[in-house]
C-alpha atoms as a PDB file:
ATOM      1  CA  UNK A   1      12.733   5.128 -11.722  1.00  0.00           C
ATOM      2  CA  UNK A   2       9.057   4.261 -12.260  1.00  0.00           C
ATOM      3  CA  UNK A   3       7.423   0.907 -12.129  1.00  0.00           C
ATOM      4  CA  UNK A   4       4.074   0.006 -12.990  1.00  0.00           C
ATOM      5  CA  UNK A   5       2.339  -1.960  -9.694  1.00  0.00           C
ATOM      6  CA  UNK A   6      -0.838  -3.526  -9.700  1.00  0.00           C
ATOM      7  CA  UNK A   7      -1.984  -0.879 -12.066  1.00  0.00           C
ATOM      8  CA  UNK A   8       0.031   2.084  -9.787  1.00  0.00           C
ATOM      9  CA  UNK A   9       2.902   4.233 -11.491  1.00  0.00           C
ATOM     10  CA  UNK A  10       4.870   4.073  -8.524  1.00  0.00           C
ATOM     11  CA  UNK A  11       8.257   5.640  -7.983  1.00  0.00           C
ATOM     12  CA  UNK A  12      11.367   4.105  -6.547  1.00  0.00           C
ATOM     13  CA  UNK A  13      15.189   4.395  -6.076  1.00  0.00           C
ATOM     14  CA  UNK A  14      17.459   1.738  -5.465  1.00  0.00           C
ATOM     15  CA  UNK A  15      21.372   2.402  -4.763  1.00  0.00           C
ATOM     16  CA  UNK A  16      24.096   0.575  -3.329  1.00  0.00           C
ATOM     17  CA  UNK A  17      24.800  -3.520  -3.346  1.00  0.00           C
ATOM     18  CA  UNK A  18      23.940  -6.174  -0.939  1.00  0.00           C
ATOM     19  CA  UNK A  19      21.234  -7.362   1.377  1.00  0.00           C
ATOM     20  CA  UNK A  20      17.997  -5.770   0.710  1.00  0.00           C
ATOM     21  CA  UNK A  21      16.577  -2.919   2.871  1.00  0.00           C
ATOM     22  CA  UNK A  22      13.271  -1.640   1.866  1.00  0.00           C
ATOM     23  CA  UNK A  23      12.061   1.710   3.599  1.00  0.00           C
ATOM     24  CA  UNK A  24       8.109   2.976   4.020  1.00  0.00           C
ATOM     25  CA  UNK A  25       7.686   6.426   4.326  1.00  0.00           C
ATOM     26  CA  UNK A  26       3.981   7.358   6.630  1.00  0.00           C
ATOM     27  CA  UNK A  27       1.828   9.788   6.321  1.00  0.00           C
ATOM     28  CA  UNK A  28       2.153  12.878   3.590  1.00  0.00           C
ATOM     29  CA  UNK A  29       5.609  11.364   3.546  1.00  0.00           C
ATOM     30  CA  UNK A  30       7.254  10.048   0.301  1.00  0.00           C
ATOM     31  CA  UNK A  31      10.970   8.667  -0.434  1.00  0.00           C
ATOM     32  CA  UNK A  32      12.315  11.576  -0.136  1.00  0.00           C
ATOM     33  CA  UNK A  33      12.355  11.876   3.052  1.00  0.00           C
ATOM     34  CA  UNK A  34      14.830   8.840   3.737  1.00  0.00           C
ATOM     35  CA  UNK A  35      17.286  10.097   1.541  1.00  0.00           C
ATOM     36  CA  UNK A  36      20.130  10.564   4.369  1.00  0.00           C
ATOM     37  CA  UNK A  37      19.866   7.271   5.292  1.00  0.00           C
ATOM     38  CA  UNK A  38      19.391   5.729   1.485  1.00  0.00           C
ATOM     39  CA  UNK A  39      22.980   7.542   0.874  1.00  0.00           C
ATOM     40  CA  UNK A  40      24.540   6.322   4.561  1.00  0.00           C
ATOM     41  CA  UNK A  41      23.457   2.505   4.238  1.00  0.00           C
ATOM     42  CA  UNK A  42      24.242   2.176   0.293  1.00  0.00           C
ATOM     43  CA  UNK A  43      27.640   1.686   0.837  1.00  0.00           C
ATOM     44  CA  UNK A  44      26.733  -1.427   3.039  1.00  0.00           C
ATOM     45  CA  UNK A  45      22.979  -2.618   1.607  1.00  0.00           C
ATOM     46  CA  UNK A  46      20.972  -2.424  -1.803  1.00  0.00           C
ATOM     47  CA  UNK A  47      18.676   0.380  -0.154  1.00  0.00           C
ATOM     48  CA  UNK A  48      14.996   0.761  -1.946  1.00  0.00           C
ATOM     49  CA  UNK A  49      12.835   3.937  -0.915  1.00  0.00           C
ATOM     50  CA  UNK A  50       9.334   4.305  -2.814  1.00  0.00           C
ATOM     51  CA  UNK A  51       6.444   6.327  -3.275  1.00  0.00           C
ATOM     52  CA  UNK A  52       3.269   4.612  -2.655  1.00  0.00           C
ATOM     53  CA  UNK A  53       0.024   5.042  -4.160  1.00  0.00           C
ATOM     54  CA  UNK A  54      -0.887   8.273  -4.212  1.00  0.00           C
ATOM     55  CA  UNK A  55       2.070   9.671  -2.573  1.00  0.00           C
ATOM     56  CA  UNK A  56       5.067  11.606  -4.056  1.00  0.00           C
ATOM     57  CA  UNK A  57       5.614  10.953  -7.627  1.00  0.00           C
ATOM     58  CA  UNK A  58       3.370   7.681  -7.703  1.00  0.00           C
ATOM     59  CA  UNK A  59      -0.284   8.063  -9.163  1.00  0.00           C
ATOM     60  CA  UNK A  60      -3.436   7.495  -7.118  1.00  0.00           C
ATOM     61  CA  UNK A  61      -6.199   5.130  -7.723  1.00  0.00           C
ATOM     62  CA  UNK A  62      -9.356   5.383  -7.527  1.00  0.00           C
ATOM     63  CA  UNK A  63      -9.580   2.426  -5.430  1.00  0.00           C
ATOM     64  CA  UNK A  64     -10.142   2.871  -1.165  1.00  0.00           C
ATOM     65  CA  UNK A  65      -6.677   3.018   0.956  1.00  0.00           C
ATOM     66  CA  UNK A  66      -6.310   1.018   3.287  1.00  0.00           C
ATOM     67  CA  UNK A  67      -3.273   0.026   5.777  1.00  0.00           C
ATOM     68  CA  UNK A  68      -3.576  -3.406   3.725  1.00  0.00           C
ATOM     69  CA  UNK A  69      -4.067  -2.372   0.668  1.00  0.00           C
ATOM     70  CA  UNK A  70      -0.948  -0.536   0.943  1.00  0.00           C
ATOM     71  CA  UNK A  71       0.941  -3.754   2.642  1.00  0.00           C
ATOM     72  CA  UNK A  72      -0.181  -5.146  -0.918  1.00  0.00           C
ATOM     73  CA  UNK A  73       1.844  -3.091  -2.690  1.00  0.00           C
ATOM     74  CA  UNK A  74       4.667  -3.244  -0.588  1.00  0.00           C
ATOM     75  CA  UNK A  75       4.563  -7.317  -1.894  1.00  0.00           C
ATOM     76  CA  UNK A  76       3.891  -6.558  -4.840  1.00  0.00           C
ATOM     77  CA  UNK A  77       6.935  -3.791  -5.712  1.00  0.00           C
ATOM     78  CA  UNK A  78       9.051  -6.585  -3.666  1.00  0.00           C
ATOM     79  CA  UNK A  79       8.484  -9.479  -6.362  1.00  0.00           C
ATOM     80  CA  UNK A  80       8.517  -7.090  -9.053  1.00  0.00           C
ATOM     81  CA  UNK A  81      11.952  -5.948  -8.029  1.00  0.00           C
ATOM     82  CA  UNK A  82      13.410  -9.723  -6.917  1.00  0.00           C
ATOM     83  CA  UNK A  83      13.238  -8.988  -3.467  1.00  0.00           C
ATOM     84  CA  UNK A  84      12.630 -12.022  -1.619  1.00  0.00           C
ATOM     85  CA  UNK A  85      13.852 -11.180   1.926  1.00  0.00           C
ATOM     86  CA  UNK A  86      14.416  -7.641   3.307  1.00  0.00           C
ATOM     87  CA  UNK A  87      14.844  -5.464   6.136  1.00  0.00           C
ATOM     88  CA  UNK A  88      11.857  -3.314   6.246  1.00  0.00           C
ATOM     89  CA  UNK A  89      12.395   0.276   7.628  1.00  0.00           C
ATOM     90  CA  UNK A  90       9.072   2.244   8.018  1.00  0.00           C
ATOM     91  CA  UNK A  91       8.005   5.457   9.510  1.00  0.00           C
ATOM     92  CA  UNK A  92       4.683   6.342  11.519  1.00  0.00           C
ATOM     93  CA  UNK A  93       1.471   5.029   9.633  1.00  0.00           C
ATOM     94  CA  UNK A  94       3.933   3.030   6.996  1.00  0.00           C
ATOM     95  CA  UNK A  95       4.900   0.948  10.589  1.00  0.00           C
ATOM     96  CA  UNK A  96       1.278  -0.466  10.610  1.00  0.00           C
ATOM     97  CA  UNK A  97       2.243  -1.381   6.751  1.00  0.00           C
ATOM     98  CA  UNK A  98       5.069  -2.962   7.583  1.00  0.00           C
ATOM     99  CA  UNK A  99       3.914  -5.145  10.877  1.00  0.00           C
ATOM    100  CA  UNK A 100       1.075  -6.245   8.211  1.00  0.00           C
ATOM    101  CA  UNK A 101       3.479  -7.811   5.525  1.00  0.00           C
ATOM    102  CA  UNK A 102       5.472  -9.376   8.205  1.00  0.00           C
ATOM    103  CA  UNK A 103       2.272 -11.165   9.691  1.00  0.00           C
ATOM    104  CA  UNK A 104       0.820 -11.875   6.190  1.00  0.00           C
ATOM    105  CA  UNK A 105       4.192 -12.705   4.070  1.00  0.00           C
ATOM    106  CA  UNK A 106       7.032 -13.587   7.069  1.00  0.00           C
ATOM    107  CA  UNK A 107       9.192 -15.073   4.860  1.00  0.00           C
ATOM    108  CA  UNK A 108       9.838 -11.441   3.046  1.00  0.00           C
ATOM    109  CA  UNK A 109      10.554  -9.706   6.359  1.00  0.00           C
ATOM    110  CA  UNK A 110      13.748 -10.659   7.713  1.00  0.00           C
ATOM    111  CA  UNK A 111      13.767  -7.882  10.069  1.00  0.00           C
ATOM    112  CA  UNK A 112      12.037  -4.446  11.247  1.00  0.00           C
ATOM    113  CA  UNK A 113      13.102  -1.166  12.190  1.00  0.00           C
ATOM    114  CA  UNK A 114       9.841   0.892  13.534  1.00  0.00           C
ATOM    115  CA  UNK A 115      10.691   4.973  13.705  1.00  0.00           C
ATOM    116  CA  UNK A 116       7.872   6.638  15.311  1.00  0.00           C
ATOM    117  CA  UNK A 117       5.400   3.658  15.121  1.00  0.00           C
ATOM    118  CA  UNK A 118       1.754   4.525  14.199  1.00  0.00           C
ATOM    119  CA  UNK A 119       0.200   1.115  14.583  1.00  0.00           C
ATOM    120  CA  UNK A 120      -3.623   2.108  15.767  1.00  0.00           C
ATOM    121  CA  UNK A 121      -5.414   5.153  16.757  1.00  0.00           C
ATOM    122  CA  UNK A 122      -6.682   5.974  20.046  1.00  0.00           C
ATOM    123  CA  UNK A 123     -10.063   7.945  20.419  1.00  0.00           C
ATOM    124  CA  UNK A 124      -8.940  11.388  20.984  1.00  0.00           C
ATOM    125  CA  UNK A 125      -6.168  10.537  17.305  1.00  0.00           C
ATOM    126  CA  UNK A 126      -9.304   9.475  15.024  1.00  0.00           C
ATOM    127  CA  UNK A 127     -10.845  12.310  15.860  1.00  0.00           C
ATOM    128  CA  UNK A 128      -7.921  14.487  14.970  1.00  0.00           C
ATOM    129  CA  UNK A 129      -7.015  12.627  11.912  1.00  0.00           C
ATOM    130  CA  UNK A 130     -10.891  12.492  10.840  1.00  0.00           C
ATOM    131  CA  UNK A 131     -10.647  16.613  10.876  1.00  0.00           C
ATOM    132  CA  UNK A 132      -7.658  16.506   9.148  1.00  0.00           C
ATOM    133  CA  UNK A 133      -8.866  14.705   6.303  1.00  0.00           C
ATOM    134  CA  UNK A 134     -11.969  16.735   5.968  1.00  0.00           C
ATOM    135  CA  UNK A 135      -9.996  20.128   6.251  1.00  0.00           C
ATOM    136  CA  UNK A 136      -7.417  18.735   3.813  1.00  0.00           C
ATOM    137  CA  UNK A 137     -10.187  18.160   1.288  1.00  0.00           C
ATOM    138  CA  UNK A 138     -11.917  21.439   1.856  1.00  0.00           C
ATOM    139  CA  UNK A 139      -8.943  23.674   2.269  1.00  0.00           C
ATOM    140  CA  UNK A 140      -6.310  21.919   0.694  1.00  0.00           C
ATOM    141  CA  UNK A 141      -2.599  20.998   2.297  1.00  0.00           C
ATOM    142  CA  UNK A 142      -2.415  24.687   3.030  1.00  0.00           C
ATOM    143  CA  UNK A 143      -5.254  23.898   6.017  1.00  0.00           C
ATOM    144  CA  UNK A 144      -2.648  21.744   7.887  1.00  0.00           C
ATOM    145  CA  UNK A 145       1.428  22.825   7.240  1.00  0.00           C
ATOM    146  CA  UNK A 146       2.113  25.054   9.890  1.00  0.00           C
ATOM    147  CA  UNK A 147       0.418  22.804  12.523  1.00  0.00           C
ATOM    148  CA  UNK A 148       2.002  19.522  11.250  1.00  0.00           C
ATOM    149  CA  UNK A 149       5.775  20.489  11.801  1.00  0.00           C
ATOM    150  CA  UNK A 150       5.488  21.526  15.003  1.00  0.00           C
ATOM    151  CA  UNK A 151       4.846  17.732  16.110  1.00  0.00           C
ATOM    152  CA  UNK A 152       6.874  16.020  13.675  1.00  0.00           C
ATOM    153  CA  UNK A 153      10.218  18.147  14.463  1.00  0.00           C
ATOM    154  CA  UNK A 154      11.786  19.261  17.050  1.00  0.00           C
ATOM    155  CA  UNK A 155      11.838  22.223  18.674  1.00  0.00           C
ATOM    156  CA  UNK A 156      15.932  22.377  18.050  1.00  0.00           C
ATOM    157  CA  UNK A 157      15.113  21.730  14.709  1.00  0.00           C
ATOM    158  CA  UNK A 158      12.423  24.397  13.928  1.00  0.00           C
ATOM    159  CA  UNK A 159      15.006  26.917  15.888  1.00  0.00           C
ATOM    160  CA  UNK A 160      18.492  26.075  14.301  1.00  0.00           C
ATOM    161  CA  UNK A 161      17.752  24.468  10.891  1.00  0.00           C
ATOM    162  CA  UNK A 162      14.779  26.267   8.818  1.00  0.00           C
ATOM    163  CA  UNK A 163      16.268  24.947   5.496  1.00  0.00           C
ATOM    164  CA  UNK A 164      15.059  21.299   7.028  1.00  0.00           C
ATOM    165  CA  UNK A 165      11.457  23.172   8.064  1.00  0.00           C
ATOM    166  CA  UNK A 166      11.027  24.601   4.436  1.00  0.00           C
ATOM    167  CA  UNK A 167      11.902  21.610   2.851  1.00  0.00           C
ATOM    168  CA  UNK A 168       9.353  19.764   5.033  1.00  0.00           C
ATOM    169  CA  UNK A 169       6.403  22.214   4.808  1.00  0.00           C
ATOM    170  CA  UNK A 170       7.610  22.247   1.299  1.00  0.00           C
ATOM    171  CA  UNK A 171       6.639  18.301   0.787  1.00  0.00           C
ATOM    172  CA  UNK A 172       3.978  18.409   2.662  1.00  0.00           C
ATOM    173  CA  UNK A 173       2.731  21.111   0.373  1.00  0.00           C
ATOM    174  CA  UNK A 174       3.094  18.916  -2.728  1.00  0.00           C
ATOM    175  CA  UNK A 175       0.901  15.863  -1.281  1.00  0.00           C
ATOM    176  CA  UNK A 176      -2.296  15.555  -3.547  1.00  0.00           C
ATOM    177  CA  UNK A 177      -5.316  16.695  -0.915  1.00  0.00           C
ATOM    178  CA  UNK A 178      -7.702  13.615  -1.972  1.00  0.00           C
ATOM    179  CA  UNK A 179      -5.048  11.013  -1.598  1.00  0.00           C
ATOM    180  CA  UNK A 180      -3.537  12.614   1.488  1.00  0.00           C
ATOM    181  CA  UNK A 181      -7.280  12.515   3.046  1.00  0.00           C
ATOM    182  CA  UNK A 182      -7.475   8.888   1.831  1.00  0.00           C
ATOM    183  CA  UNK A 183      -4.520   7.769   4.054  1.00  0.00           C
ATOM    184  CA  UNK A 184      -5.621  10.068   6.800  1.00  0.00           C
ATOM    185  CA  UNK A 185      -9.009   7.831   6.037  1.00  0.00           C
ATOM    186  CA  UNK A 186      -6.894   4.705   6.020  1.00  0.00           C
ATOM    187  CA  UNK A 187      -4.675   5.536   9.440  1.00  0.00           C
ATOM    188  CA  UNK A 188      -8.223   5.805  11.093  1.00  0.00           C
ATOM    189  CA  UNK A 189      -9.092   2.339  10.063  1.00  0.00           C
ATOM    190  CA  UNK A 190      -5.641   0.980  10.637  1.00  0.00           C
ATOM    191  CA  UNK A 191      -5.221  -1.752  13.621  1.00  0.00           C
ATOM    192  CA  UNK A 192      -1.737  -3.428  13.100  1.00  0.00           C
ATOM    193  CA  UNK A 193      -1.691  -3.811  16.993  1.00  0.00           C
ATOM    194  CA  UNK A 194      -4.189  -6.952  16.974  1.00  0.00           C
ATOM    195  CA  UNK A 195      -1.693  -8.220  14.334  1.00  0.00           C
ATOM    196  CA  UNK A 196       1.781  -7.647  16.149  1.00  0.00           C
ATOM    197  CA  UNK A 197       1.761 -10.550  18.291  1.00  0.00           C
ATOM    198  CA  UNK A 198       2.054 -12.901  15.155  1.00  0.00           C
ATOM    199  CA  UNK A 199       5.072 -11.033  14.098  1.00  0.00           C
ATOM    200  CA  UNK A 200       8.384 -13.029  14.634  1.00  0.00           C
ATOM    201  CA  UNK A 201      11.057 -10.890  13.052  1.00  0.00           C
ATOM    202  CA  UNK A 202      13.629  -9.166  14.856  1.00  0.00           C
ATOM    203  CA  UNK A 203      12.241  -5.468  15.039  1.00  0.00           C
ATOM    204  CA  UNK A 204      13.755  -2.159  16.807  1.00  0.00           C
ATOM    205  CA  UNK A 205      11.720   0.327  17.453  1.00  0.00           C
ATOM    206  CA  UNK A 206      13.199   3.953  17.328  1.00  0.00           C
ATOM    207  CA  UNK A 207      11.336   7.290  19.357  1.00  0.00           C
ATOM    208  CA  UNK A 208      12.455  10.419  19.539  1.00  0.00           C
ATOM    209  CA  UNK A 209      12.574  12.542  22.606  1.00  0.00           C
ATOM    210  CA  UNK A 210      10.241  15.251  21.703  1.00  0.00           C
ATOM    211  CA  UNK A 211       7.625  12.788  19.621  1.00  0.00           C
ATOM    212  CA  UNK A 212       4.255  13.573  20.492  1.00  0.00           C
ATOM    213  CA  UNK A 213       2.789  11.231  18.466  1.00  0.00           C
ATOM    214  CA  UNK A 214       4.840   8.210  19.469  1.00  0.00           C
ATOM    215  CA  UNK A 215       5.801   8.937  22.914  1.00  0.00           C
ATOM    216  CA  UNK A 216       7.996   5.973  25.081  1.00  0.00           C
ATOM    217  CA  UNK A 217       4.775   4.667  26.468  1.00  0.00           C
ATOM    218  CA  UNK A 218       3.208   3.535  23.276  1.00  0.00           C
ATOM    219  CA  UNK A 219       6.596   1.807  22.062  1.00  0.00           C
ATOM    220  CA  UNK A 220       7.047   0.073  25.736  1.00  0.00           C
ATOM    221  CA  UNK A 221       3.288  -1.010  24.854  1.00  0.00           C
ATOM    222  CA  UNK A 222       4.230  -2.339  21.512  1.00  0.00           C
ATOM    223  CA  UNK A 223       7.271  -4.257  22.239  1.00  0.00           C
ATOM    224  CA  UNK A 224       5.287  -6.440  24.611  1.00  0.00           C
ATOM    225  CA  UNK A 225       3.186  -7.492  21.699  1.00  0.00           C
ATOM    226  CA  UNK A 226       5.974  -8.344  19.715  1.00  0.00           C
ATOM    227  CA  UNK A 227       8.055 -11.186  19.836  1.00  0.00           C
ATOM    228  CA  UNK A 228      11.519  -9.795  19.549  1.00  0.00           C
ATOM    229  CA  UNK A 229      11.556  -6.344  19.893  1.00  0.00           C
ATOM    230  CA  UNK A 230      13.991  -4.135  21.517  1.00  0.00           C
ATOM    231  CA  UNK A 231      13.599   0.125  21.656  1.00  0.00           C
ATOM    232  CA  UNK A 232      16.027   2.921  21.686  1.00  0.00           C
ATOM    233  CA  UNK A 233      15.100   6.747  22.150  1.00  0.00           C
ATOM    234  CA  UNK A 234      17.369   9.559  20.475  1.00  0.00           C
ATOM    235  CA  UNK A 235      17.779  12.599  22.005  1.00  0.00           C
ATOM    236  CA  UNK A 236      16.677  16.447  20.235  1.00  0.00           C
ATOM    237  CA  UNK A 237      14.303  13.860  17.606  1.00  0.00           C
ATOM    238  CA  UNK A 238      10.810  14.492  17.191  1.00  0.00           C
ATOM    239  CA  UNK A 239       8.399  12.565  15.131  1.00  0.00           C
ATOM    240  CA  UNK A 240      10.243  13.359  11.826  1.00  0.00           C
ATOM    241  CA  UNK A 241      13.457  11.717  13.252  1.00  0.00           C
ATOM    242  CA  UNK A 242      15.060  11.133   9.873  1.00  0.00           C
ATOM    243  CA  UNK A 243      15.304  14.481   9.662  1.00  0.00           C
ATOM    244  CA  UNK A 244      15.730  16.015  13.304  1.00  0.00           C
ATOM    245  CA  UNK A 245      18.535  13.495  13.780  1.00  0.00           C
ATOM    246  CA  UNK A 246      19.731  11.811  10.278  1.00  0.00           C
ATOM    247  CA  UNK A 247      23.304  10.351  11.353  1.00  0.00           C
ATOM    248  CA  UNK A 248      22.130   9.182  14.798  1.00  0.00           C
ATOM    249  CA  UNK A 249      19.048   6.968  12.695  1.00  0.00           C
ATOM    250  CA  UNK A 250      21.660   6.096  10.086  1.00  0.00           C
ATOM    251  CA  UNK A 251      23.724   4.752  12.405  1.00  0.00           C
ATOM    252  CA  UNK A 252      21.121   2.973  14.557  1.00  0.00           C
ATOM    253  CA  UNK A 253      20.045   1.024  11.469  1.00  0.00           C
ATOM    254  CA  UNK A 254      23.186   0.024  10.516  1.00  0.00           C
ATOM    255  CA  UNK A 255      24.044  -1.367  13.898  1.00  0.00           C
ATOM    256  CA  UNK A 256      20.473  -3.023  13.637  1.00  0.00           C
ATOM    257  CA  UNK A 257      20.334  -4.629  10.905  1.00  0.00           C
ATOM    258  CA  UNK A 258      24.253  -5.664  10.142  1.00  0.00           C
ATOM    259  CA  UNK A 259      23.732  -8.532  11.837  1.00  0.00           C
ATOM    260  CA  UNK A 260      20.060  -9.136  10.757  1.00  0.00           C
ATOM    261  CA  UNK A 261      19.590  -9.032   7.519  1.00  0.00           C
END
């Protein structure tokens, strides 16, 4: 279904009954990419997956993106669809969105679960990210899908399941290049780390064995800045975990947030 957000055509799915998980995809993700674990914790939680702006089937502003901007929204798609208190499950970049709402609106955030977190850029990422975004907008998506798979899944991924690697290359494919470069713009900017100590709400975060990008050394470093955080590696997961490793993060969130939320 669509709904219109401060101004954004912004798509959404909602199944199941009960408390209210909410899950942020990162970056050139989109809803889609939660769907194993939308269809595993309906049966036990109302389970909301969206597009934001600019992303998957939602429309773009014109407006800059920024890692608040997009916490914004987050609020904003929350009142629009009663949702007063969730659990907030967010990928990558969308984990810097999601430590922002918590330390800005900490009554909506009843709990966190952090896959991959993203949460600020070291010197050797911006300047990765910054050539992404310029090659994306020169060259198109088609500068950066073979490269991006190879750190978001895992190597027992690439080698037994290439339905899962088309489908991703396939969805990275579809991202608009201008918005995609806008969150690559946004990541760059993005410091949720000087905000994480303000955060009070239960939060686990999740790596995956072969993660490059959020290896067990930056989740170690972000528990200590959180108040009540507790981490758990799965094994044969890269950065894409959802997809290397859908039951095992199904059932990690359930045990989570069953008594959380």
């Amino acid at each position: 279904m669509y709904e219109i957000v401060d101004g954004h055509r912004t798509y959404c799915e909602q199944r199941g009954a009960g408390p209210h998980l909410l899950f942020i995809h990162g970056l050139g993700g989109g809803s889609a990419i939660w769907f194993a674990q939308v269809e595993a914790l309906s049966s036990r939680f109302r389970a909301t997956a969206y597009d934001w702006p600019g992303a998957g089937c939602s429309s773009s502003g014109t407006e800059e993106q920024t890692v608040e901007s997009l916490a914004r929204h987050v609020s904003a798609l929350c009142r629009q669809l009663e949702i007063s208190r969730a659990g907030i499950v967010a990928h990558s970049m969308g984990a810097a969105v999601a430590i922002t709402l918590a330390a800005h609106e900490p009554g909506l955030v009843a709990a966190m679960a952090l896959l991959g977190p993203v949460t600020k850029l070291g010197a050797a990422g911006v300047d990765a990210i910054t050539k992404r975004a310029a090659a994306v907008r020169e060259l198109g998506m088609e500068a950066v899908v073979d490269a991006i798979p190879m750190g978001a899944l895992a190597p027992k991924t690439r080698d037994e399941n290439p339905a899962v690697h088309a489908l991703f290359r396939a969805s990275l494919l579809a991202n608009d290049p201008e918005s995609y470069a806008r969150d690559c713009e946004a990541l760059v900017r993005a410091d949720a780390d000087a905000l994480a100590s303000s955060v009070h709400a239960p939060t686990l975060l999740v790596g995956g064995s072969s993660d490059p990008t959020a290896p067990p050394a930056s989740l170690q470093a972000l528990a200590s800045r959180l108040a009540d955080a507790e981490t758990v590696e799965l094994p044969d997961a890269g950065h894409a975990m959802q997809l290397d490793q859908p039951q095992l993060v199904s059932a990690s969130l359930e045990r989570f947030f069953e008594t959380r939320i």
